[in-house]
Protein backbone atom coordinates (compact mmCIF):
# COMPACT_ATOMS: atom_id res chain seq x y z
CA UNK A 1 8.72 7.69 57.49
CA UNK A 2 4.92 7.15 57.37
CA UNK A 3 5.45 3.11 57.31
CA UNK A 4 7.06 3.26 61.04
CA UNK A 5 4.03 4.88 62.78
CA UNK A 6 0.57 5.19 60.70
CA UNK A 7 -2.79 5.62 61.45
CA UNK A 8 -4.36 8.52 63.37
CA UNK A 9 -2.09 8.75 65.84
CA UNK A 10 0.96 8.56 63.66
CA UNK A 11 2.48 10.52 60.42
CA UNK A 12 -0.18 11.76 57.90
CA UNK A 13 0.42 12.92 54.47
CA UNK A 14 -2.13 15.08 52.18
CA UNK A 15 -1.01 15.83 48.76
CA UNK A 16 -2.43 18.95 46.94
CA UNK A 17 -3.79 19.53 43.48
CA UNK A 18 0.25 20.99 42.70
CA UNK A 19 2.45 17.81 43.50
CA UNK A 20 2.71 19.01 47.27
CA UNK A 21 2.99 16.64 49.92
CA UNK A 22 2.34 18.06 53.42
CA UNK A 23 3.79 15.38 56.01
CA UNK A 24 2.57 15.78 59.39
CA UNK A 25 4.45 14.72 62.22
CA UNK A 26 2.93 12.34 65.13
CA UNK A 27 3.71 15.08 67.20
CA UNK A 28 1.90 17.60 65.31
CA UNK A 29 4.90 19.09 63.25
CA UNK A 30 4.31 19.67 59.12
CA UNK A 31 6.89 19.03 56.61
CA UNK A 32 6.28 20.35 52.86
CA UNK A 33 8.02 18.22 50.26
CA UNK A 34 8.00 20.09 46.67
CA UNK A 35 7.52 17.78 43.33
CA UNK A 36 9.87 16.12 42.62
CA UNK A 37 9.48 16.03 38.96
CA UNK A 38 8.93 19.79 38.54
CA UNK A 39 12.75 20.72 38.37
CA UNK A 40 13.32 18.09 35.48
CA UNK A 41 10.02 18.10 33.25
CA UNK A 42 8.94 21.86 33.80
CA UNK A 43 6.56 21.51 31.05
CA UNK A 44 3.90 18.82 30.68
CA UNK A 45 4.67 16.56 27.81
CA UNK A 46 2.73 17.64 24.03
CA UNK A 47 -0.27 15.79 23.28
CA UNK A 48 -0.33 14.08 20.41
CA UNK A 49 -1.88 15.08 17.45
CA UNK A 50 -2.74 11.51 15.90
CA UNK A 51 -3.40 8.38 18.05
CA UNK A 52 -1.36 5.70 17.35
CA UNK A 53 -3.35 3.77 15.02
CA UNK A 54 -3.95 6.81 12.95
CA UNK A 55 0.31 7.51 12.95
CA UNK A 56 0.22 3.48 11.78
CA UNK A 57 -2.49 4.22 9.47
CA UNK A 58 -0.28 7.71 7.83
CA UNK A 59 2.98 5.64 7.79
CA UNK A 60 1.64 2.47 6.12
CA UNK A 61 -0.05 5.05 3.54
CA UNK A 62 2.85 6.38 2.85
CA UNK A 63 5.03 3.17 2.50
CA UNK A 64 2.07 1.67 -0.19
CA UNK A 65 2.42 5.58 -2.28
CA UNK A 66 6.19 5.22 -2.24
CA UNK A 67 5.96 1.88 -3.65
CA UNK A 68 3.25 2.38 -5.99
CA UNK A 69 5.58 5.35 -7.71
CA UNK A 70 9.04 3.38 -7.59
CA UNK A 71 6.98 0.27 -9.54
CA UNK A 72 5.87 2.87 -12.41
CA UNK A 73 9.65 4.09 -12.35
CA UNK A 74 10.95 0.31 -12.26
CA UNK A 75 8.53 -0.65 -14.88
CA UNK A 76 9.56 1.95 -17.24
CA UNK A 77 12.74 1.61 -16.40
CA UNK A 78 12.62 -2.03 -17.43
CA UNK A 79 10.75 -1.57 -20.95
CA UNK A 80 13.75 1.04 -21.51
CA UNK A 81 16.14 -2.06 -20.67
CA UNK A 82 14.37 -4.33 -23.15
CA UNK A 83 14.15 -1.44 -26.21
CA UNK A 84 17.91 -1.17 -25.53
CA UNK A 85 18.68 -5.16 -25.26
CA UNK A 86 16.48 -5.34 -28.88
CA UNK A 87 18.53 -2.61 -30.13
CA UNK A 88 21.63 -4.27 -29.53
CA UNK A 89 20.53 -7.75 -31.01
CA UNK A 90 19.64 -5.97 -34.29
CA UNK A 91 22.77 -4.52 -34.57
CA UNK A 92 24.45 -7.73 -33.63
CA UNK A 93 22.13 -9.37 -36.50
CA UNK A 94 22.94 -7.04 -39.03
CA UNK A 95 26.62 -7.58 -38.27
CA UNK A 96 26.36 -10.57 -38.48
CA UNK A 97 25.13 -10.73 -42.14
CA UNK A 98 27.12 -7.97 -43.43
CA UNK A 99 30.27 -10.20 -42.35
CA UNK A 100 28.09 -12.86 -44.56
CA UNK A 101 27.58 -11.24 -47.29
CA UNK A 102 31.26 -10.59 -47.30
CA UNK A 103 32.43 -13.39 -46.97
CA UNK A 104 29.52 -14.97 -50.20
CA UNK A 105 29.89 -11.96 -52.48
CA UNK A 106 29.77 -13.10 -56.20
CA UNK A 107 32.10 -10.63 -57.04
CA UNK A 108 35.20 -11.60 -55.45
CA UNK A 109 38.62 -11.84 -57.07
CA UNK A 110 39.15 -15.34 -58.22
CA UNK A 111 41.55 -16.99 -56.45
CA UNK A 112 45.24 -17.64 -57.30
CA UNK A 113 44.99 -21.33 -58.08
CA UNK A 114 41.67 -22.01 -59.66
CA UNK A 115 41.73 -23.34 -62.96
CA UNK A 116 40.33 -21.47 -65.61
């Protein structure tokens, strides 16, 4: 509307401290236009409570304490793996000679065909 006829002569518009535009007519007529934006966002958006470099800040904080526990958990986690792994190589060891000591005990029965 106010782009056909402006200037003093033509439309005027004065907005108020409420989101109230008061149009006024060349001819001397007012029209009230209501925000817009009141019907869909009735409240004002919250303010944040931390900027964003101090949200950045808190998250990256976080990330580095998360990590910093799941190494200790990982790092015991692997010295249990390696006491196990040792375990199991002794007892593959000890297997191993018992099945040689079996197999070079002096006391054996003599076999069928040696002489003597």
């Amino acid at each position: 509307m106010k782009t056909f006829h402006g200037g003093i002569t033509g439309w005027r518009d004065e907005q108020l401290p409420d989101g109230v535009v008061i149009w006024t007519s060349p001819t001397g007529k007012t029209y009230r236009t209501v925000p817009a934006g009141a019907e869909l966002f009735s409240n004002p958006a919250p303010r944040r409570s931390r900027t964003r470099a101090d949200e950045r800040a808190a998250r990256i904080a976080r990330a580095r304490n998360r990590n910093h526990v799941q190494r200790r958990v990982n790092t015991a986690e692997q010295e249990l793996r390696q006491v196990r792994k040792a375990g199991i190589e002794a007892r593959k060891f000890r297997n191993r000679m018992r099945d040689m000591l079996f197999l070079f005990r002096a006391n054996r029965a003599p076999a069928r065909f040696a002489p003597g």
